[in-house]
C-alpha atoms as a PDB file:
ATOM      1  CA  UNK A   1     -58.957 -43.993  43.176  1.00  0.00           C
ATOM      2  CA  UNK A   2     -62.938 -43.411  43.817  1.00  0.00           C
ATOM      3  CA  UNK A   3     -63.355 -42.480  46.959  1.00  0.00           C
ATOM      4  CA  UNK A   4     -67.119 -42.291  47.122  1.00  0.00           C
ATOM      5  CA  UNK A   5     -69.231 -44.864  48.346  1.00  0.00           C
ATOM      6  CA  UNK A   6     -73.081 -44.639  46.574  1.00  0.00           C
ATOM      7  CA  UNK A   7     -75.976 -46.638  45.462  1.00  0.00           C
ATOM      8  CA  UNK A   8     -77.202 -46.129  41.930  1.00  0.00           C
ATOM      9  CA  UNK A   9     -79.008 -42.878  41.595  1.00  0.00           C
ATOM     10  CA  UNK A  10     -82.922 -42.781  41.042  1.00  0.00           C
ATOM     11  CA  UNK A  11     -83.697 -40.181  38.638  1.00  0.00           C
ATOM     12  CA  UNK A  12     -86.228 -38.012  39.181  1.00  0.00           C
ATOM     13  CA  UNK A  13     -88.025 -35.487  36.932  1.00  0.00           C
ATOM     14  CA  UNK A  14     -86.043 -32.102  37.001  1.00  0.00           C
ATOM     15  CA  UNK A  15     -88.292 -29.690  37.155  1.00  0.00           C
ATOM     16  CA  UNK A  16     -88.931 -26.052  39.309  1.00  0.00           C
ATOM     17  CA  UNK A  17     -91.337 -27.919  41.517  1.00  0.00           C
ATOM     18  CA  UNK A  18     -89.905 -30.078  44.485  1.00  0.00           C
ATOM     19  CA  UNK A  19     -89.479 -33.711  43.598  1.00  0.00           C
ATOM     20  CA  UNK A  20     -89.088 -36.497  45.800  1.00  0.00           C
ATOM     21  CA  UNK A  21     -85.298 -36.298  46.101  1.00  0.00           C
ATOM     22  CA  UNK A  22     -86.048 -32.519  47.095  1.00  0.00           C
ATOM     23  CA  UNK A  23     -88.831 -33.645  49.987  1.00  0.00           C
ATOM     24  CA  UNK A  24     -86.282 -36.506  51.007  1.00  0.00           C
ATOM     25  CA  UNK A  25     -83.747 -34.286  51.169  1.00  0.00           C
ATOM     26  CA  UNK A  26     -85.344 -31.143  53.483  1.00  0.00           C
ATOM     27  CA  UNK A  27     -86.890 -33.889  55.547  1.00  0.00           C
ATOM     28  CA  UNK A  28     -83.556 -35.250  56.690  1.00  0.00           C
ATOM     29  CA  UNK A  29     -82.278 -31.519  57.050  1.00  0.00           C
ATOM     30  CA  UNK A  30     -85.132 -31.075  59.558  1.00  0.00           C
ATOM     31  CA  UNK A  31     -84.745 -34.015  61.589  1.00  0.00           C
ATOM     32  CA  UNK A  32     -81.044 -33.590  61.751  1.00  0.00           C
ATOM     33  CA  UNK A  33     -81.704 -29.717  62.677  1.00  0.00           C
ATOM     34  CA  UNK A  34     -84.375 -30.971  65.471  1.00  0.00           C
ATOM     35  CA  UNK A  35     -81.853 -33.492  66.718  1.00  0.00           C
ATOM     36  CA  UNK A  36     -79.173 -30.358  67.643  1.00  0.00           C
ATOM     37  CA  UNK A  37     -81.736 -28.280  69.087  1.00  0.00           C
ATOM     38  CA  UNK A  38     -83.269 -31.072  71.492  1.00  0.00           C
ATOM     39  CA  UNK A  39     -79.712 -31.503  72.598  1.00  0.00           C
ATOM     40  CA  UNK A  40     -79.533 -28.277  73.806  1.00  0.00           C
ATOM     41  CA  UNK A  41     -82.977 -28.403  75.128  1.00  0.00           C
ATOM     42  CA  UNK A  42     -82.010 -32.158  76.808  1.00  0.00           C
ATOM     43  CA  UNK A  43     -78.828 -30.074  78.298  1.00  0.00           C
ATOM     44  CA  UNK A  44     -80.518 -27.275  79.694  1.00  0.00           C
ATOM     45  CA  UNK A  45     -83.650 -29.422  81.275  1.00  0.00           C
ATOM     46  CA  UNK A  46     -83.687 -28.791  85.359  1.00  0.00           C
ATOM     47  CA  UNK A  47     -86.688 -31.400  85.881  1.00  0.00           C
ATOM     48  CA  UNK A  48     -86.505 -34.505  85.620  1.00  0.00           C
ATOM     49  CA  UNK A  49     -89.416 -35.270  84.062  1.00  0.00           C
ATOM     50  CA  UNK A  50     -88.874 -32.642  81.607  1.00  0.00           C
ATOM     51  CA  UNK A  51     -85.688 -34.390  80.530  1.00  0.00           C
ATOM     52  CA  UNK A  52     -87.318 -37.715  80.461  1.00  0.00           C
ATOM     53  CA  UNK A  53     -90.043 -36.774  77.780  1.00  0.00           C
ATOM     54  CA  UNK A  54     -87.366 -34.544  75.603  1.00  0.00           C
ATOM     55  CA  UNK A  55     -85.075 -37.411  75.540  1.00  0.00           C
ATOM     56  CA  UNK A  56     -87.933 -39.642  74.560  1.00  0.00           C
ATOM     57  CA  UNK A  57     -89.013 -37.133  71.684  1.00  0.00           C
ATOM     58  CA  UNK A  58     -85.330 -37.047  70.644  1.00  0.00           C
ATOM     59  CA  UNK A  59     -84.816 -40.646  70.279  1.00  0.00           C
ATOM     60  CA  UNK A  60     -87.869 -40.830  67.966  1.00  0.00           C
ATOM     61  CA  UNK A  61     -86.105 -37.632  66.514  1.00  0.00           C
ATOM     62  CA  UNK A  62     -83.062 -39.524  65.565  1.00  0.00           C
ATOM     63  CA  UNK A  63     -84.999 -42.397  64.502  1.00  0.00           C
ATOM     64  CA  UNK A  64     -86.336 -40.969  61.870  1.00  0.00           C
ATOM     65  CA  UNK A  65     -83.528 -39.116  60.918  1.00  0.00           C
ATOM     66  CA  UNK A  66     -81.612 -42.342  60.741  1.00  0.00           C
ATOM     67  CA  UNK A  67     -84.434 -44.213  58.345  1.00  0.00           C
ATOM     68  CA  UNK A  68     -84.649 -40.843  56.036  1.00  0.00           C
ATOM     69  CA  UNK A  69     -80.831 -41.404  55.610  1.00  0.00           C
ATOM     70  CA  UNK A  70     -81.251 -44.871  55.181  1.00  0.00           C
ATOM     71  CA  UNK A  71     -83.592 -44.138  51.936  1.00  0.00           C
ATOM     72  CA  UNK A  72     -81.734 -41.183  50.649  1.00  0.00           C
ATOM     73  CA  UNK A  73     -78.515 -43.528  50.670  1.00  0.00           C
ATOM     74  CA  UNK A  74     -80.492 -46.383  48.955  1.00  0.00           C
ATOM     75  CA  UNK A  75     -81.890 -44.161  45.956  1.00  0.00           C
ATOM     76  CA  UNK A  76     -78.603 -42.679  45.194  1.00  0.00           C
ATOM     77  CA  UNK A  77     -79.386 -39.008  46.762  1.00  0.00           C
ATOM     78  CA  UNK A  78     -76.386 -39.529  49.556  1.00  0.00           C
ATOM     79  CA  UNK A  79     -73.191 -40.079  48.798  1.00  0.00           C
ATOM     80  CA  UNK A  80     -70.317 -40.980  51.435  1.00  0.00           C
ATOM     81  CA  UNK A  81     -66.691 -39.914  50.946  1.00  0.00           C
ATOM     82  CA  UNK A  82     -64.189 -42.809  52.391  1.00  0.00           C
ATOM     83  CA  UNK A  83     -61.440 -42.439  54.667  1.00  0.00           C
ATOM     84  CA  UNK A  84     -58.056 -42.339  54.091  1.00  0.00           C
ATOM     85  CA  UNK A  85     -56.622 -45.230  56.081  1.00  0.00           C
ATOM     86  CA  UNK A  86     -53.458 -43.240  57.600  1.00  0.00           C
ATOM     87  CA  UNK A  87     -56.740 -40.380  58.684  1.00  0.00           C
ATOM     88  CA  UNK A  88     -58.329 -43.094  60.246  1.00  0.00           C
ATOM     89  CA  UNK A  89     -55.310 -44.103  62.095  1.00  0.00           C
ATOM     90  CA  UNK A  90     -54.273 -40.563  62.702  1.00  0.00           C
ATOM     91  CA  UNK A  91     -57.679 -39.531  64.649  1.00  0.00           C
ATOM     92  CA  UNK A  92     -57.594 -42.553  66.694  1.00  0.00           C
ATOM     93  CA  UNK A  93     -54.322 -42.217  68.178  1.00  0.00           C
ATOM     94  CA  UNK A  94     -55.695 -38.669  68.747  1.00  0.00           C
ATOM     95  CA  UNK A  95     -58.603 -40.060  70.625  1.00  0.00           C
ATOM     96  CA  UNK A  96     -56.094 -42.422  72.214  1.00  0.00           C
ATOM     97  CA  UNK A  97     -54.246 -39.494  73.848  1.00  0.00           C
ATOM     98  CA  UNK A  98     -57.232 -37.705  75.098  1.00  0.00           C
ATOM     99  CA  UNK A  99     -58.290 -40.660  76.975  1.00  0.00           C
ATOM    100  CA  UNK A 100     -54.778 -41.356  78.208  1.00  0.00           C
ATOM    101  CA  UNK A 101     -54.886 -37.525  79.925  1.00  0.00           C
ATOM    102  CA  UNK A 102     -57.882 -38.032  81.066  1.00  0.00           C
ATOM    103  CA  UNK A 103     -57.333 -41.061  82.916  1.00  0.00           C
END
């Protein structure tokens, strides 16, 4: 059973220079790497107004990290791995329970 869930790869010239899988690639790195450290910054913020224009800056942030992912997905460069159904069912009975004690 294939449990991977991708688009057609676009090839790209291998070669010792960065191509544009390479630049897609590190690009989405970044923005997911930005996204974690506004979150900390967005958790720490003690003015208001400070949090306001962080949390601004990391919706664009995750924006952008969302469309690079979009792309890499599309060409081929991303590949997904599918659940297991009995996972899926597993974790949300999990989830389930931790709501249940919190309530």
């Amino acid at each position: 059973m294939n449990n991977k869930i991708q688009n057609p790869k676009t090839q790209v010239e291998e070669t010792i220079e960065m191509n544009d899988e390479n630049y897609l690639n590190d690009m989405l790195e970044t923005e997911k790497n930005m996204s974690v450290n506004m979150t900390y910054a967005l958790n720490e913020a003690s003015n208001e107004n400070l949090f306001d224009e962080i949390y601004e800056m990391f919706n664009m942030v995750k924006e952008s990290q969302r469309t690079l992912f979009e792309l890499a997905f599309k060409k081929g460069w991303y590949c997904l791995e599918k659940a297991e159904e009995n996972k899926i069912i597993e974790e949300y009975n999990k989830l389930t329970k931790s709501i249940e004690q919190l309530k």
